[in-house]
Protein backbone atom coordinates (compact mmCIF):
# COMPACT_ATOMS: atom_id res chain seq x y z
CA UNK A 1 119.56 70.03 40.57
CA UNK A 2 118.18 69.21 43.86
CA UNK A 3 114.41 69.68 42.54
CA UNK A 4 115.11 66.91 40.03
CA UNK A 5 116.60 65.19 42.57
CA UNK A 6 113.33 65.25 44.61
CA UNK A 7 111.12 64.12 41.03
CA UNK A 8 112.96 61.22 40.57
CA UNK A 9 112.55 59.93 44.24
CA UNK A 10 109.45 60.86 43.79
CA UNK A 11 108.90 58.75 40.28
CA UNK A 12 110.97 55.67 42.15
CA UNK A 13 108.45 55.56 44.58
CA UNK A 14 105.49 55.79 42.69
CA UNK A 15 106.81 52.89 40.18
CA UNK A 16 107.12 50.92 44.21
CA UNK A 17 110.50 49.14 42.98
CA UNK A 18 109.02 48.11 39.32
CA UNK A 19 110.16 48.44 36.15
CA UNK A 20 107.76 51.09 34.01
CA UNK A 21 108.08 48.06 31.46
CA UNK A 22 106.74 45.78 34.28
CA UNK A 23 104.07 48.38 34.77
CA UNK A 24 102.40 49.15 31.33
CA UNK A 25 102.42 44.66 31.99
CA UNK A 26 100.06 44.42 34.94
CA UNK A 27 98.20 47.26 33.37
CA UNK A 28 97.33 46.12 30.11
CA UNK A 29 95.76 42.72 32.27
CA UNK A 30 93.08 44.89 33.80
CA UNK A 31 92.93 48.15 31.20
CA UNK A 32 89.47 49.03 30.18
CA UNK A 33 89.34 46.66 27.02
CA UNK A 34 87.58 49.70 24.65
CA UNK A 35 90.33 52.44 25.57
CA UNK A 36 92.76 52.33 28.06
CA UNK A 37 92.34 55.59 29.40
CA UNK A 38 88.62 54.20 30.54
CA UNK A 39 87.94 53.14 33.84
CA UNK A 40 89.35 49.73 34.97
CA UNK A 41 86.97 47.20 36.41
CA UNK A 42 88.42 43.73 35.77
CA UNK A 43 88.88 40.48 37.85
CA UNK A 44 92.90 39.09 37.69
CA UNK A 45 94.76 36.34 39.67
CA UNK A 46 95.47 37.48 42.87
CA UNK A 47 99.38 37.21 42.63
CA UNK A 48 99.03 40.71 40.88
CA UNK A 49 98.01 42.24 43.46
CA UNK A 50 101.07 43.67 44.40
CA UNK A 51 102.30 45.78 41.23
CA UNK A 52 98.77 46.66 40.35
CA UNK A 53 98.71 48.26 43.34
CA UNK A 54 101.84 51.02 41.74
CA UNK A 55 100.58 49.85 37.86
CA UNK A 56 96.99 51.55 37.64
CA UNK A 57 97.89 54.62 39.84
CA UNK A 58 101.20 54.50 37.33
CA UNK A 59 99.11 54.77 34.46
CA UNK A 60 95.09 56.28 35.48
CA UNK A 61 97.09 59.34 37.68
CA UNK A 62 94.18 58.18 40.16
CA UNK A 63 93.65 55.38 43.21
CA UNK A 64 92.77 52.01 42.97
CA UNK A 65 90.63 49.62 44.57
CA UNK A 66 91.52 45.91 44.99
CA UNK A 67 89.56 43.36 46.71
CA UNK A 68 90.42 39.80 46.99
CA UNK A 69 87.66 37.59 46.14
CA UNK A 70 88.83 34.49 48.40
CA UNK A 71 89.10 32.01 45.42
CA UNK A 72 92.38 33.26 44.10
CA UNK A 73 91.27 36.36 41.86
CA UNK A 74 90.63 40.14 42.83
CA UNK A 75 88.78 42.63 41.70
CA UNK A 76 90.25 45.62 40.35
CA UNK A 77 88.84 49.24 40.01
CA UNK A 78 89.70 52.45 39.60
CA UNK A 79 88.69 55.89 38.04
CA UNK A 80 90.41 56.16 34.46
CA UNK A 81 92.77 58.35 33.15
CA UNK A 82 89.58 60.50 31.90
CA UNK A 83 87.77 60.31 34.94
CA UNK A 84 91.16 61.24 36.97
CA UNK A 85 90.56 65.04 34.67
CA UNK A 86 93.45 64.08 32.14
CA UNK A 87 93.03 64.60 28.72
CA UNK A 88 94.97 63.62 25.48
């Protein structure tokens, strides 16, 4: 019991106080438009910032890169779920 214990604190902090439903979201606004599981590169409104920064780890099993572009977008990118070695 107490190692499933440990995974859900575990998944609770990786999801950083968001919904997974809130997730897939923020995701799907900077997802590689061709396949998902390609690597992101996209520019969003900057008031994203803050769940992307749980939602493309969430989904890619990888880091992210955001940089604020100083006129109210950022850029997001990250490795994609391929690139991260996951496959199906």
């Amino acid at each position: 019991m107490a190692g499933s214990k440990k995974i859900d604190e575990w998944l609770e902090k990786g999801k950083g106080g968001y919904t997974v439903d809130q997730l897939r979201d923020a995701f799907h606004k900077v997802a590689n438009k061709e396949h998902w599981k390609y690597d992101v590169d996209a520019v969003v409104p900057a008031d994203l910032k803050d769940v992307l920064q749980y939602a493309v780890p969430w989904n890619t099993g990888g880091p992210v890169e955001i940089v604020d572009l100083g006129d109210g977008t950022i850029h997001v990118t990250a490795p994609g779920y391929y690139s991260n070695g996951m496959e199906g």
